[in-house]
Protein backbone atom coordinates (compact mmCIF):
# COMPACT_ATOMS: atom_id res chain seq x y z
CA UNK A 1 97.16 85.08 73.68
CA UNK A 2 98.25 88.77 72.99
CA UNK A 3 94.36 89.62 73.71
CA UNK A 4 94.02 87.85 76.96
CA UNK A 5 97.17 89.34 78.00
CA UNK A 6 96.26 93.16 77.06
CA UNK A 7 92.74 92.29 78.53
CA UNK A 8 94.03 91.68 81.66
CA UNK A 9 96.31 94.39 81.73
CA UNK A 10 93.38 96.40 81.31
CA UNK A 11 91.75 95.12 83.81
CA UNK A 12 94.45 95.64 86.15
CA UNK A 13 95.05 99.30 85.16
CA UNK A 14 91.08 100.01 86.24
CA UNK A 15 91.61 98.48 89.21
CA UNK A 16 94.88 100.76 90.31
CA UNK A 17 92.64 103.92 89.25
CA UNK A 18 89.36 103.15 90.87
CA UNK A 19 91.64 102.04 94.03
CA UNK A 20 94.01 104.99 93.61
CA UNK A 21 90.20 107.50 93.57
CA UNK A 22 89.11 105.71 96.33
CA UNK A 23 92.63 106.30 98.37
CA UNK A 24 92.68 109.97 97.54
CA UNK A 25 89.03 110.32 98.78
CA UNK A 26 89.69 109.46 102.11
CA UNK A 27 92.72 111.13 102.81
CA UNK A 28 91.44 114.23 101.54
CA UNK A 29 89.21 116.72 103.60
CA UNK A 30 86.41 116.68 101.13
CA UNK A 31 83.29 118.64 101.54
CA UNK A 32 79.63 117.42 100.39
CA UNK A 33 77.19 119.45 99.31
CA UNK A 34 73.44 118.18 100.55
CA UNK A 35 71.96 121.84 99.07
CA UNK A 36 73.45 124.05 96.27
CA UNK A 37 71.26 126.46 94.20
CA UNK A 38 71.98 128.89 92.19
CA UNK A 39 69.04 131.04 90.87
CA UNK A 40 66.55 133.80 89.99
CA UNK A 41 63.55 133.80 91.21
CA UNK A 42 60.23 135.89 91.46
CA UNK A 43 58.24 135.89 94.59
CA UNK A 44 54.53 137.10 94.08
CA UNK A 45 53.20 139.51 96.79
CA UNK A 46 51.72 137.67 99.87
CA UNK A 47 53.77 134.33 98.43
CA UNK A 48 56.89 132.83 100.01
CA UNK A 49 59.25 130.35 98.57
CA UNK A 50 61.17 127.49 100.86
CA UNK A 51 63.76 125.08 100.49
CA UNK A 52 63.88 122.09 102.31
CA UNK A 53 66.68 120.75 103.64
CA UNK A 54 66.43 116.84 104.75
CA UNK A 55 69.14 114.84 106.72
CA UNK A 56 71.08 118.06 108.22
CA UNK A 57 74.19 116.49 110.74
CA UNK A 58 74.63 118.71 113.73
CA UNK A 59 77.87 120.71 112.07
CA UNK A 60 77.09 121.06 108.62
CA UNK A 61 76.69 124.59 107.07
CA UNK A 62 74.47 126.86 105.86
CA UNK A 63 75.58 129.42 103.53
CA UNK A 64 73.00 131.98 102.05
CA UNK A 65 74.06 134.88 99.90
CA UNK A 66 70.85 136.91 98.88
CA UNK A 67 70.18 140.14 96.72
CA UNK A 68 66.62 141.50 95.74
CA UNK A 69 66.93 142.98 92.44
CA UNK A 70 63.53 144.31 92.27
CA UNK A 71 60.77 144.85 95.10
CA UNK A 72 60.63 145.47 98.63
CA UNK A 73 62.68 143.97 101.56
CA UNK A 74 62.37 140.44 102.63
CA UNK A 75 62.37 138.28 104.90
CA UNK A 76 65.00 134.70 105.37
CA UNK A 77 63.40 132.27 107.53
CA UNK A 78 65.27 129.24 108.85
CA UNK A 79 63.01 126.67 111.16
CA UNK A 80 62.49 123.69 111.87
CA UNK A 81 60.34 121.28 110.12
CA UNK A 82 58.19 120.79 113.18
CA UNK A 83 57.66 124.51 112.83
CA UNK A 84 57.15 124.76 109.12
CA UNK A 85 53.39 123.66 109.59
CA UNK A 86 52.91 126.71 112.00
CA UNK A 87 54.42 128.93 109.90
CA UNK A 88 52.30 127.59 106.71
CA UNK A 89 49.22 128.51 109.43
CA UNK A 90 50.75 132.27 110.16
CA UNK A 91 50.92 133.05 106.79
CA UNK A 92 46.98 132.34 105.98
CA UNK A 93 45.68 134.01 109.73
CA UNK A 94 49.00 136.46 110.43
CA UNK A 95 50.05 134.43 113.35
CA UNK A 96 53.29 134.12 115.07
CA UNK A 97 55.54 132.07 114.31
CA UNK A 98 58.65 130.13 115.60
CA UNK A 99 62.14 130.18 113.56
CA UNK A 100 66.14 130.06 114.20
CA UNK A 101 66.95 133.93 114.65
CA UNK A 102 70.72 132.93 114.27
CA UNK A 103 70.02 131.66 110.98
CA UNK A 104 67.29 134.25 109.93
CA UNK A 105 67.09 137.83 108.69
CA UNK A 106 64.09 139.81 108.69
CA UNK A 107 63.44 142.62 106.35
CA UNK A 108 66.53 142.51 104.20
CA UNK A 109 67.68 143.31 100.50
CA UNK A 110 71.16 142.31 101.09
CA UNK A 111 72.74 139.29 102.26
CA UNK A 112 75.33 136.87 103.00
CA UNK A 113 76.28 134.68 105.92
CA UNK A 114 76.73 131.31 107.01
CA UNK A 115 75.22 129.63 109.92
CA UNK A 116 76.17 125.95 111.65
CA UNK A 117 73.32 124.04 112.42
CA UNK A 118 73.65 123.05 116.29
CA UNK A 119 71.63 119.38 116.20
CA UNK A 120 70.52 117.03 113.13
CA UNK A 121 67.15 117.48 111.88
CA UNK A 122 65.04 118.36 108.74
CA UNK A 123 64.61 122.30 108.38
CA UNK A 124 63.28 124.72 105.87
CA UNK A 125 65.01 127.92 104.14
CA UNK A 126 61.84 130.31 103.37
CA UNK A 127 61.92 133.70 101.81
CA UNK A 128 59.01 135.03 102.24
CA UNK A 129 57.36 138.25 101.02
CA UNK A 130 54.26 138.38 103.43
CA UNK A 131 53.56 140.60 106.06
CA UNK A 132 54.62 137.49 108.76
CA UNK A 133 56.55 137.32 110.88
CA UNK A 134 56.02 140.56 112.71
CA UNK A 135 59.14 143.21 112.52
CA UNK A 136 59.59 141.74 109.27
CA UNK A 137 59.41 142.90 105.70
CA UNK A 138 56.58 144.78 104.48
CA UNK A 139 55.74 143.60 101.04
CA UNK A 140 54.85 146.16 98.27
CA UNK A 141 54.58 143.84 95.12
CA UNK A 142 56.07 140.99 93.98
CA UNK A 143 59.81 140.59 93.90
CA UNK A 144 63.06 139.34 92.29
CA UNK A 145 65.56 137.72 93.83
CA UNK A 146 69.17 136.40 92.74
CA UNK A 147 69.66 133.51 95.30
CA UNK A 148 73.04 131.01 96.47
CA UNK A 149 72.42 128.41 99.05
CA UNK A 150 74.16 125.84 99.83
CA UNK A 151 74.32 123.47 102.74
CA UNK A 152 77.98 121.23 103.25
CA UNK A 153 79.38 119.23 105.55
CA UNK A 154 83.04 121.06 106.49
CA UNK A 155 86.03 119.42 106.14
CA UNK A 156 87.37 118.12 109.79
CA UNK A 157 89.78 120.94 110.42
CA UNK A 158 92.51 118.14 111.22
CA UNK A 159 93.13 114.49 109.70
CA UNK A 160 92.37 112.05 112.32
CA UNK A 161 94.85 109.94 112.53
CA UNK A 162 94.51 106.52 110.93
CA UNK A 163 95.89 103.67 113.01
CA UNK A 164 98.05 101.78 110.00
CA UNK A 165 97.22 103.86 107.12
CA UNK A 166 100.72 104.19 106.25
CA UNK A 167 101.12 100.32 105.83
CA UNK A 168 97.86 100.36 104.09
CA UNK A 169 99.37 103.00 101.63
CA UNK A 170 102.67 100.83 101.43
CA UNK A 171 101.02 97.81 100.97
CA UNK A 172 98.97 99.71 98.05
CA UNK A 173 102.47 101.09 96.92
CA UNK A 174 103.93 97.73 96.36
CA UNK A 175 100.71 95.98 94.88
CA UNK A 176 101.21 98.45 91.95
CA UNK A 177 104.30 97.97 91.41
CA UNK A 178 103.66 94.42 91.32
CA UNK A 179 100.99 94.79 88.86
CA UNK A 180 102.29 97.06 86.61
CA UNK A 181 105.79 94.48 85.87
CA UNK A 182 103.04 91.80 84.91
């Protein structure tokens, strides 16, 4: 009997955490993270390097801090997938290309900003050490870059308010209390 009776208790005790998680998870402002690197990397001369970034909801941010450690300036590309094909053209036959100046930077050593993306879509983050677009970077060699990204969703800068959450809480209060005597 002692067995059943500490099983159970168990039991219960797993069920007040994973419902106690699951209540502190939704009333808390949490932010998700649907891109976060954190790296080195080399770029070869005439070579660019992209990150793609699937599933973006209009609101979520961008945050890109960059420093080349080694090599000429660069450029920081944000497009559109739709564009990315164009852009994979330019580079081969020095074409023009299309890409979010907001969330770009052309011929740079030194960065860090944040940008909100306006509308949901798929996009790509390229760094590229060619000589496209034009005005951009004009690559020497290869170079070495020390590279954050990350793309969240922000907080909501004020709870909503939850018709009945308080009773929920109560209710979740008392059930507890209830299960914890037993």
């Amino acid at each position: 009997m002692d067995i059943k009776k500490k099983s159970m208790t168990n039991q219960r005790y797993v069920l007040v955490t994973i419902m106690t998680l699951i209540l502190i998870m939704m009333s808390t402002g949490t932010t998700f993270a649907k891109v976060n690197l954190d790296q080195t990397k080399t770029i070869d001369l005439n070579k660019f390097y992209e990150i793609p970034m699937n599933e973006v909801k209009a609101g979520d941010v961008m945050n890109v801090d960059l420093q080349v450690t080694s090599g000429s300036p660069i450029d920081v590309l944000l497009m559109k997938s739709s564009d990315y094909p164009e852009y994979l053209n330019s580079v081969k036959q020095r074409g023009t290309i299309n890409y979010l100046v907001n969330g770009s930077s052309l011929a740079t050593t030194s960065i860090k900003y944040s940008y909100k993306f306006p509308e949901n879509g798929d996009y790509y983050l390229v760094f590229d050490n060619t000589d496209v677009p034009k005005g951009g970077g004009s690559p020497t060699n290869q170079v070495e870059i020390n590279l954050k990204v990350s793309v969240v969703t922000p907080a909501p800068t004020e709870q909503p308010k939850t018709s009945g959450f308080e009773a929920i809480l109560a209710v979740f209060v008392i059930f507890v209390l209830i299960m914890w005597k037993k």
